[in-house]
C-alpha atoms as a PDB file:
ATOM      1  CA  UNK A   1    -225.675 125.346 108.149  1.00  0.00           C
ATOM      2  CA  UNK A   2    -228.295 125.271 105.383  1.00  0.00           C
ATOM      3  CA  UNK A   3    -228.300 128.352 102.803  1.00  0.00           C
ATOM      4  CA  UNK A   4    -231.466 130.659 102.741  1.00  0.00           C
ATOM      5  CA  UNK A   5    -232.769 129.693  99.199  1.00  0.00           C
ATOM      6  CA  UNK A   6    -232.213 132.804  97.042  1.00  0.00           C
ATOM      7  CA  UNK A   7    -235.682 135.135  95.564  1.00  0.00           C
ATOM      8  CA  UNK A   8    -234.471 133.256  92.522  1.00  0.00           C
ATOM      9  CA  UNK A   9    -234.756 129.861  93.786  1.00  0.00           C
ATOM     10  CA  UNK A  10    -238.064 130.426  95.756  1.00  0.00           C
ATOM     11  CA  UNK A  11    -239.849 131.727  92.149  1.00  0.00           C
ATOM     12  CA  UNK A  12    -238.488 128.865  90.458  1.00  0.00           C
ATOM     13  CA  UNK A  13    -239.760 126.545  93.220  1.00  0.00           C
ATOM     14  CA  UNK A  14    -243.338 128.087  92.747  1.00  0.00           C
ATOM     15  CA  UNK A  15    -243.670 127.927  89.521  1.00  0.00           C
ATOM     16  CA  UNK A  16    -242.398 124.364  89.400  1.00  0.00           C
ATOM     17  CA  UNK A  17    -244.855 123.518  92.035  1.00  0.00           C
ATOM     18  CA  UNK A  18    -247.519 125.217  89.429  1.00  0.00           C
ATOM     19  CA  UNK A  19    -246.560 123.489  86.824  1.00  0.00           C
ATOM     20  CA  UNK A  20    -246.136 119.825  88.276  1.00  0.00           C
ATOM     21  CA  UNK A  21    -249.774 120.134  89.703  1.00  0.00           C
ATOM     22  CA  UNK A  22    -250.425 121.455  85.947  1.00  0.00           C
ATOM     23  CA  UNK A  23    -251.868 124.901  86.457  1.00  0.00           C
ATOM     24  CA  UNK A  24    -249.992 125.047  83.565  1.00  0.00           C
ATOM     25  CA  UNK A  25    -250.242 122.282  80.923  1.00  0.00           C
ATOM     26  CA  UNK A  26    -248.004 120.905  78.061  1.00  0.00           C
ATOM     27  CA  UNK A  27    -247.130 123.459  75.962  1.00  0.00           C
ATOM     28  CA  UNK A  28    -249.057 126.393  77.288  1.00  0.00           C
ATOM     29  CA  UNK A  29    -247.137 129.376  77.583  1.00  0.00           C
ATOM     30  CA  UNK A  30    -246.356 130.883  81.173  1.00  0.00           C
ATOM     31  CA  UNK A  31    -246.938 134.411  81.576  1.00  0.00           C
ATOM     32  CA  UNK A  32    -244.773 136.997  80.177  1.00  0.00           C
ATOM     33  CA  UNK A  33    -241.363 137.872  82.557  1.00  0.00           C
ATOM     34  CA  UNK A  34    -242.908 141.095  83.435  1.00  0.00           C
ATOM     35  CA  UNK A  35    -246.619 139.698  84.518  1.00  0.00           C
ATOM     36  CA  UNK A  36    -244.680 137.306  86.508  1.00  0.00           C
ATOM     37  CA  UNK A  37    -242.847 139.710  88.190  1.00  0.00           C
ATOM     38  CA  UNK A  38    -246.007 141.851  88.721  1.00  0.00           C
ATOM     39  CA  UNK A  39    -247.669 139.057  90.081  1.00  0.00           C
ATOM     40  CA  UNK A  40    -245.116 137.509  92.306  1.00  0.00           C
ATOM     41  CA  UNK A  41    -243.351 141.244  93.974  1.00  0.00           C
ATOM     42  CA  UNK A  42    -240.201 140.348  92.259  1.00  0.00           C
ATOM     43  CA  UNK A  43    -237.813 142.334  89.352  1.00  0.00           C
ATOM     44  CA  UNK A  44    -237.452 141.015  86.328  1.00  0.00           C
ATOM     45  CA  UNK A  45    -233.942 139.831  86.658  1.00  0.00           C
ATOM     46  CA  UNK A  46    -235.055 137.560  89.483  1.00  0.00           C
ATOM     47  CA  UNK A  47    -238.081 135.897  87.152  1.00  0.00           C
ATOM     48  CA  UNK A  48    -235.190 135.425  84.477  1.00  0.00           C
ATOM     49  CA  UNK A  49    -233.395 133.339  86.570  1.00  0.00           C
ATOM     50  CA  UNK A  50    -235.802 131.117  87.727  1.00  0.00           C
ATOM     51  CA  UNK A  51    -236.663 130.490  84.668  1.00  0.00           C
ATOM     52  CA  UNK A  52    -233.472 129.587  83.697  1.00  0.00           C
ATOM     53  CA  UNK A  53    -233.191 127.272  86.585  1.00  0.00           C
ATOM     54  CA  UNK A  54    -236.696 125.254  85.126  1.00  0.00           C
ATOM     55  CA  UNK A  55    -235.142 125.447  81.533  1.00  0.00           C
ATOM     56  CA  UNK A  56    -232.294 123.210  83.141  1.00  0.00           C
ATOM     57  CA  UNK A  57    -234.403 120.936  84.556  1.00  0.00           C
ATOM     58  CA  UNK A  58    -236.285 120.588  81.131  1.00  0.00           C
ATOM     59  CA  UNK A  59    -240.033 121.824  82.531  1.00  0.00           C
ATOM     60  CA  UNK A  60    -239.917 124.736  80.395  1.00  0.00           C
ATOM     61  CA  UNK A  61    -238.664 125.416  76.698  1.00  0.00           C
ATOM     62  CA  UNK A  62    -237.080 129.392  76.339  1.00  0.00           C
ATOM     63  CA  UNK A  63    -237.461 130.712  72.778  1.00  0.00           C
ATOM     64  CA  UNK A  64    -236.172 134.091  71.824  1.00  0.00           C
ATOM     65  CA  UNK A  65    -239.402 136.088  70.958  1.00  0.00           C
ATOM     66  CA  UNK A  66    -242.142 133.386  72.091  1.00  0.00           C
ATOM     67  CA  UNK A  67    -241.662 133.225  75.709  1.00  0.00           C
ATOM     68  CA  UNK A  68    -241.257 129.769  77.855  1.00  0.00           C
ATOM     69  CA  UNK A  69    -243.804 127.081  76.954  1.00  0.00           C
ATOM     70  CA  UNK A  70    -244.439 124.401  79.330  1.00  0.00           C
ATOM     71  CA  UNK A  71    -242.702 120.496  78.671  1.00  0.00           C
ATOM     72  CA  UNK A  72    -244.231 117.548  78.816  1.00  0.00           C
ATOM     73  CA  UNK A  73    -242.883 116.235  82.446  1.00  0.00           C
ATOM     74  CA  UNK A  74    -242.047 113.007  80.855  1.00  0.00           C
ATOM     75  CA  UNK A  75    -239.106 115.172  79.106  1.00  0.00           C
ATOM     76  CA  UNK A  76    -237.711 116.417  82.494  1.00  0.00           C
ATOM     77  CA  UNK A  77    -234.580 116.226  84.139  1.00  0.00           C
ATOM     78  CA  UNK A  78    -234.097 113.539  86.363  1.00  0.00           C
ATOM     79  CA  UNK A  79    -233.910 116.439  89.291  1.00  0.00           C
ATOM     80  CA  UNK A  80    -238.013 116.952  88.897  1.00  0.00           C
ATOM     81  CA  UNK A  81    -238.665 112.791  90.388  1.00  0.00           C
ATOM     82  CA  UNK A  82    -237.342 114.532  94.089  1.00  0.00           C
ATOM     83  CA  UNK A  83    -240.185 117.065  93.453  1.00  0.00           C
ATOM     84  CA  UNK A  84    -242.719 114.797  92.355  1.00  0.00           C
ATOM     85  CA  UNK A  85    -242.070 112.307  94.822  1.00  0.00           C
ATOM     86  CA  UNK A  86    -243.214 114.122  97.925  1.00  0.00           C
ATOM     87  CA  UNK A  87    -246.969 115.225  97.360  1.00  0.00           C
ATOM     88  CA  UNK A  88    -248.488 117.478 100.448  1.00  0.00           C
ATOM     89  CA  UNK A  89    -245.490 116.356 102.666  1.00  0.00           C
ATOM     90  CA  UNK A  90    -245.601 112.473 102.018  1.00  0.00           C
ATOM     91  CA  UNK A  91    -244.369 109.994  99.495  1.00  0.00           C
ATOM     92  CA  UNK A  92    -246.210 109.564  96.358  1.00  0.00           C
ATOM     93  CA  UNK A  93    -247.383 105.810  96.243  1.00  0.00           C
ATOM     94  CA  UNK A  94    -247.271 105.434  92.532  1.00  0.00           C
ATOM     95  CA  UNK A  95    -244.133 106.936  91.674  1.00  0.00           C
ATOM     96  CA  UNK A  96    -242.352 105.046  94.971  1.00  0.00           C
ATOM     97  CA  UNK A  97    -243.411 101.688  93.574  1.00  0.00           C
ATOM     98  CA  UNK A  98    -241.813 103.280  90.017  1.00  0.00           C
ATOM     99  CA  UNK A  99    -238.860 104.023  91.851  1.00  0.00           C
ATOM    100  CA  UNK A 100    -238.311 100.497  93.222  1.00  0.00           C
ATOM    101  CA  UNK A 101    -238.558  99.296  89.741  1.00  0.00           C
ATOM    102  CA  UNK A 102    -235.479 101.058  88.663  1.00  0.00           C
ATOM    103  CA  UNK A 103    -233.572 100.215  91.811  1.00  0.00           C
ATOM    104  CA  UNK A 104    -234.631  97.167  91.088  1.00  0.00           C
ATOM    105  CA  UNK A 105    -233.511  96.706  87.464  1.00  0.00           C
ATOM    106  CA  UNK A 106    -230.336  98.596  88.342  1.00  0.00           C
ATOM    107  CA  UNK A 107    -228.738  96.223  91.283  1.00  0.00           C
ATOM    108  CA  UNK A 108    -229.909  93.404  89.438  1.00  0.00           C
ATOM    109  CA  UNK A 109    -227.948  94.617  86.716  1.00  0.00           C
ATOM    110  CA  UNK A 110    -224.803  95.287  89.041  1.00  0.00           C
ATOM    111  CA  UNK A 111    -225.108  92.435  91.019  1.00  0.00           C
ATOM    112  CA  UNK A 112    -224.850  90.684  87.213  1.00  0.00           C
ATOM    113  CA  UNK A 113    -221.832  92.743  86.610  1.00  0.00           C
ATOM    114  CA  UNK A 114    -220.029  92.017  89.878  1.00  0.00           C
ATOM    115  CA  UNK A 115    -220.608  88.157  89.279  1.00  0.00           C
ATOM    116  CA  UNK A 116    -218.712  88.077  86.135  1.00  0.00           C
ATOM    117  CA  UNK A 117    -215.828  91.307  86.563  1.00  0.00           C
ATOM    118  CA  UNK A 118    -215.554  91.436  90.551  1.00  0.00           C
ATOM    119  CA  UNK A 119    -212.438  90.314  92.105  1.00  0.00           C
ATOM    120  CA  UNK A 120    -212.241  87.128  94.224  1.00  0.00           C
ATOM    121  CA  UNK A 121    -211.864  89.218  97.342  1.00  0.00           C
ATOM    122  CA  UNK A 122    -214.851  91.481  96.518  1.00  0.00           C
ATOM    123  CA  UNK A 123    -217.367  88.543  96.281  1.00  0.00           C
ATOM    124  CA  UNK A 124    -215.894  87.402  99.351  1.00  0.00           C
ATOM    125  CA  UNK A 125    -216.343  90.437 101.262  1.00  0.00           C
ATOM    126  CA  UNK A 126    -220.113  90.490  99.419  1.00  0.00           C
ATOM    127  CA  UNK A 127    -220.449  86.942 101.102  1.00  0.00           C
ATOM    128  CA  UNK A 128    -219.174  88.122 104.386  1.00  0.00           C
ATOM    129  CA  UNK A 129    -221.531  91.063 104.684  1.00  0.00           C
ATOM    130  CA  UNK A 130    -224.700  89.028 103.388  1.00  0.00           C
ATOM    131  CA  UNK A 131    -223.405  86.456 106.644  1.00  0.00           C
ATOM    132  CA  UNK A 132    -223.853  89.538 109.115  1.00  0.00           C
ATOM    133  CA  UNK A 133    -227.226  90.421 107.495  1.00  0.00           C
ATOM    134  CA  UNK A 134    -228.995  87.468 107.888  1.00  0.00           C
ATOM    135  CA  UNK A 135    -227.063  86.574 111.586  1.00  0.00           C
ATOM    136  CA  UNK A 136    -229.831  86.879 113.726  1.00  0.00           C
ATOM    137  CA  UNK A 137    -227.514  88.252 116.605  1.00  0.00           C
ATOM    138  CA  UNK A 138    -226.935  91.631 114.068  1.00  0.00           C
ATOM    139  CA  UNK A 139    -228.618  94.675 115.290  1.00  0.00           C
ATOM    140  CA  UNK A 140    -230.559  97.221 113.236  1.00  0.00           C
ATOM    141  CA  UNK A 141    -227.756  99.773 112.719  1.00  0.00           C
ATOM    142  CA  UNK A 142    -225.517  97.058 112.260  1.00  0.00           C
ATOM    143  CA  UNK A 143    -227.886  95.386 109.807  1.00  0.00           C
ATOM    144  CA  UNK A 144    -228.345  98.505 108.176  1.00  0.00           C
ATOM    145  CA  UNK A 145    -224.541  99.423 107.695  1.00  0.00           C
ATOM    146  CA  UNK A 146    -223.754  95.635 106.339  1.00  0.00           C
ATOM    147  CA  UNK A 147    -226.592  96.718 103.771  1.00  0.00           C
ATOM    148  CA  UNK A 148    -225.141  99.845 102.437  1.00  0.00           C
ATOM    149  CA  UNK A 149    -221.759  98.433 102.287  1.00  0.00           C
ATOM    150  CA  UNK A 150    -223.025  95.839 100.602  1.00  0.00           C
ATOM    151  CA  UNK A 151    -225.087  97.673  97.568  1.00  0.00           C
ATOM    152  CA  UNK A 152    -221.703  99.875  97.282  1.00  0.00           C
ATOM    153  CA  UNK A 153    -219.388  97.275  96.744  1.00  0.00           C
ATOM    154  CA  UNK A 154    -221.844  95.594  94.457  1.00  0.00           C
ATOM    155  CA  UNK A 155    -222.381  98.417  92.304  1.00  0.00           C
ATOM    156  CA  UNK A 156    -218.324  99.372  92.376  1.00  0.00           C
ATOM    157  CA  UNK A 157    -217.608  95.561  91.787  1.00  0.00           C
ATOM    158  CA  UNK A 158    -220.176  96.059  88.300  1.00  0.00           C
ATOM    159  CA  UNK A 159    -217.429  98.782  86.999  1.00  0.00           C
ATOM    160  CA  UNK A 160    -219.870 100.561  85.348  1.00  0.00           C
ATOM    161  CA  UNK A 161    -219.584 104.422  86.888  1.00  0.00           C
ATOM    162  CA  UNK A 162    -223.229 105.662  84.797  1.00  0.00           C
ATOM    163  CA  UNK A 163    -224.882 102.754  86.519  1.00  0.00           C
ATOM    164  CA  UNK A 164    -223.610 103.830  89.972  1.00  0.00           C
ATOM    165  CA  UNK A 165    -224.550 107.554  89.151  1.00  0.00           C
ATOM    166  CA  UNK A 166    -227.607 106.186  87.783  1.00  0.00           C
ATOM    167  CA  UNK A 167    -228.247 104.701  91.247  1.00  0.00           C
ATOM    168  CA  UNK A 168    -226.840 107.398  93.317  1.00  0.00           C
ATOM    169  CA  UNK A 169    -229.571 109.988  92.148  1.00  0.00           C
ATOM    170  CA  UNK A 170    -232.575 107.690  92.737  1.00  0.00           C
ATOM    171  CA  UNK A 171    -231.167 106.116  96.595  1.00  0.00           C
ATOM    172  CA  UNK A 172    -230.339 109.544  97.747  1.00  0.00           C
ATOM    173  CA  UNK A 173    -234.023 110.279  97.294  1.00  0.00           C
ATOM    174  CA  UNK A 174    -234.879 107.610  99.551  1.00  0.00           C
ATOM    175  CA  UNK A 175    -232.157 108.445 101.909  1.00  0.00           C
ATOM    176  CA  UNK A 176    -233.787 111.270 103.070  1.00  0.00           C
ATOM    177  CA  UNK A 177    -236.979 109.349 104.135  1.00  0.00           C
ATOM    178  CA  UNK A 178    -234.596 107.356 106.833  1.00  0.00           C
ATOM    179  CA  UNK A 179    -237.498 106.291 108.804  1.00  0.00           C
ATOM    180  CA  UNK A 180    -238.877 104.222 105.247  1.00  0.00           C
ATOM    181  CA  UNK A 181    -235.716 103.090 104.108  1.00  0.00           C
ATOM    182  CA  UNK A 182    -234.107 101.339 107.731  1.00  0.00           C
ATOM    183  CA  UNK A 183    -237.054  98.810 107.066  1.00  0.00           C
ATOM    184  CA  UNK A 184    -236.114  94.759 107.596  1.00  0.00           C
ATOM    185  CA  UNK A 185    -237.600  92.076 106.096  1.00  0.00           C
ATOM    186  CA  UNK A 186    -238.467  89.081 108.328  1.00  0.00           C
ATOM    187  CA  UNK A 187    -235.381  87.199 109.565  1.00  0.00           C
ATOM    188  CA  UNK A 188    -236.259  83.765 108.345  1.00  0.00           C
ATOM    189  CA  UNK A 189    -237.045  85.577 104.708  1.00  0.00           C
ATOM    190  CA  UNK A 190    -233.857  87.452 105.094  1.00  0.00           C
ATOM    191  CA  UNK A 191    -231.479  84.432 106.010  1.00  0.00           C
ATOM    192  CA  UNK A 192    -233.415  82.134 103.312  1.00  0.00           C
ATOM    193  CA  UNK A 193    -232.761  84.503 100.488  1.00  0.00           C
ATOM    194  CA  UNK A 194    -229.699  85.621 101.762  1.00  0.00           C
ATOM    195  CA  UNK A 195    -227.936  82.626 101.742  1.00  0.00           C
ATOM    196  CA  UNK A 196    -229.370  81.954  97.901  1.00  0.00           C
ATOM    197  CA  UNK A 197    -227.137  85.004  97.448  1.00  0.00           C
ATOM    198  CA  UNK A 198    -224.143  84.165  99.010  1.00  0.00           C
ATOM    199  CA  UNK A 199    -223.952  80.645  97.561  1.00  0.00           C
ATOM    200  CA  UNK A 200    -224.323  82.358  93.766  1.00  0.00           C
ATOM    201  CA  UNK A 201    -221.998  84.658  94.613  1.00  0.00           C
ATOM    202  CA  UNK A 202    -219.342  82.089  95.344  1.00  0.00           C
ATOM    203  CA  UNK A 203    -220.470  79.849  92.449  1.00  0.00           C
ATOM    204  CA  UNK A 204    -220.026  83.070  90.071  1.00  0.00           C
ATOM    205  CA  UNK A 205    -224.084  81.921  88.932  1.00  0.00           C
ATOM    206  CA  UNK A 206    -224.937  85.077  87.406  1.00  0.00           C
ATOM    207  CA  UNK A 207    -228.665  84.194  86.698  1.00  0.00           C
ATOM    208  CA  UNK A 208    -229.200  82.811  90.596  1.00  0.00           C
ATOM    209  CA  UNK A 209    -227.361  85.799  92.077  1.00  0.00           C
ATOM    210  CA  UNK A 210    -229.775  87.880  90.163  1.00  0.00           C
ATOM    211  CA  UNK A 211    -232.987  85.901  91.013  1.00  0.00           C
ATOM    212  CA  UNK A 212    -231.680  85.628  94.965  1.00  0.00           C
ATOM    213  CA  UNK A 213    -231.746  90.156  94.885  1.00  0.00           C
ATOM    214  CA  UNK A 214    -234.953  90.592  92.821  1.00  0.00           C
ATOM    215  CA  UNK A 215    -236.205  88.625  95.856  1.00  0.00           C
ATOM    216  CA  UNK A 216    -234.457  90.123  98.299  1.00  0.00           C
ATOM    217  CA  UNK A 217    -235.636  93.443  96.864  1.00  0.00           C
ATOM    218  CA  UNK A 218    -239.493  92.585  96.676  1.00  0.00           C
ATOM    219  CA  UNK A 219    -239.575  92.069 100.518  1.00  0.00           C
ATOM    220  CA  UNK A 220    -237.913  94.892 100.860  1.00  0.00           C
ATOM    221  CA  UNK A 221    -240.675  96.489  98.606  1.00  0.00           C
ATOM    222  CA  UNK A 222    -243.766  94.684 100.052  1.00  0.00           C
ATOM    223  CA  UNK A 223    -242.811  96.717 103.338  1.00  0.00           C
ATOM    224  CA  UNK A 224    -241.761  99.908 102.356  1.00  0.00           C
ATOM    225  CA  UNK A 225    -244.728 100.560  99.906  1.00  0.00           C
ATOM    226  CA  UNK A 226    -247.021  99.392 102.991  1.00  0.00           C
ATOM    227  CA  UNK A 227    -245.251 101.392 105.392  1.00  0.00           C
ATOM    228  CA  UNK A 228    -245.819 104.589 102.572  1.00  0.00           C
ATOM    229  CA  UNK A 229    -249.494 103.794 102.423  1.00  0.00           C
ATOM    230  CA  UNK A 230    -249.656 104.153 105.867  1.00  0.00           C
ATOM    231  CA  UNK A 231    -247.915 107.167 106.452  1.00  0.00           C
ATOM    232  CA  UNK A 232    -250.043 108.897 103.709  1.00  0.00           C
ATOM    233  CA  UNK A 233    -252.972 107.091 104.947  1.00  0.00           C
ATOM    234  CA  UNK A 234    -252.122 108.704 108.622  1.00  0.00           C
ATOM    235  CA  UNK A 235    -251.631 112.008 107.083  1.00  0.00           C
ATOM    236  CA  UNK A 236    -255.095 112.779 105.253  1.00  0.00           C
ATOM    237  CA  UNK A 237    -256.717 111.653 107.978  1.00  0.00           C
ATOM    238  CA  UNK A 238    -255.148 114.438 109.745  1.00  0.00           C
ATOM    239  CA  UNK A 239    -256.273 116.754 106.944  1.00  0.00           C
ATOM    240  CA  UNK A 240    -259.582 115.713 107.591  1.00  0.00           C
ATOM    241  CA  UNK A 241    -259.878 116.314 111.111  1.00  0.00           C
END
């Protein structure tokens, strides 16, 4: 069962939603703790907290005597993308495609690192999942749970734990949009580039086991950014009515 988000948490959220659509710019100052609290019904220990809570994230700067001055959101945590991400309810279509760049770059990278310090049995079971993918007799869920086993035991086969943290904080965001993320590229695409993969994966090619992902990611990306620009197509035209 989902906490209620504390007074705390739902000032911080405010003012991060403030400051993201830059009601407050680089290195402006936000209003004094007690103006906040005047303006927002809360006390003053509530305001500190919040602010605390954007000081983690790196939006704000705290200094003793000059109040919090607003960060450049290039200097942010890692935790502002999730917030950024999602503008008026749908996925940003700029900052998706930036996403997909890093995923990109990152199981690239890992499928690099599997190929040259991943046991014999891991590429194997790599192969064997990458078979049940591009089978045209695999289902959707099944598809879909041959995928995920597949990027894990990629990314553990890399043995590089910051690159699977790395890639664990940017895929959860797009776990939560399930309905974007079960998308499946065409099956004669999938088996074509699929079977690219599995062959470099049993040759140990490095270089062809990376080209065979970066294309199996871009069809994955050609349909998920279209399916985005849809969905946020379909939405301000209900914003309009």
């Amino acid at each position: 069962m989902p906490q209620t988000p504390s007074i705390a948490e739902k000032i911080a959220k405010q003012l991060r939603d403030e400051i993201l659509g830059e009601h407050y710019r680089p290195g402006e100052r936000l209003p004094s703790e007690r103006d906040l609290a005047a303006r927002l019904e809360a006390n003053r220990g509530s305001i500190r907290e919040a602010l605390k809570k954007l000081e983690q994230q790196r939006l704000i700067q705290i200094r003793p005597g000059g109040g919090a001055r607003v960060v450049p959101v290039e200097e942010a945590s890692l935790d502002v993308l999730e917030h950024l991400l999602v503008v008026d309810g749908t996925p940003d279509p700029v900052l998706t495609a930036q996403c997909l760049d890093v995923l990109e770059l990152l199981f690239t990278g890992a499928v690099r690192f599997a190929v040259e310090r991943g046991t014999d049995e891991e590429l194997a079971q790599a192969r064997k999942l990458l078979r049940i993918m591009w089978d045209g007799e695999t289902g959707e869920e099944r598809y879909l749970e041959a995928l995920g086993e597949l990027t894990q035991l990629i990314h553990a086969a890399s043995r590089n734990l910051v690159l699977q943290l790395v890639r664990n904080g940017i895929r959860s965001l797009f776990e939560r949009r399930s309905e974007l993320a079960q998308l499946r590229p065409p099956a004669a695409q999938l088996a074509a580039i699929s079977k690219r993969l599995e062959q470099a994966l049993a040759e140990r090619d490095a270089p062809a086991a990376q080209e065979a992902t970066r294309q199996l990611m871009r069809a994955n990306r050609e349909r998920l950014l279209k399916a985005v620009e849809m969905e946020r197509s379909g939405t301000q035209a209900s914003t309009k009515r």
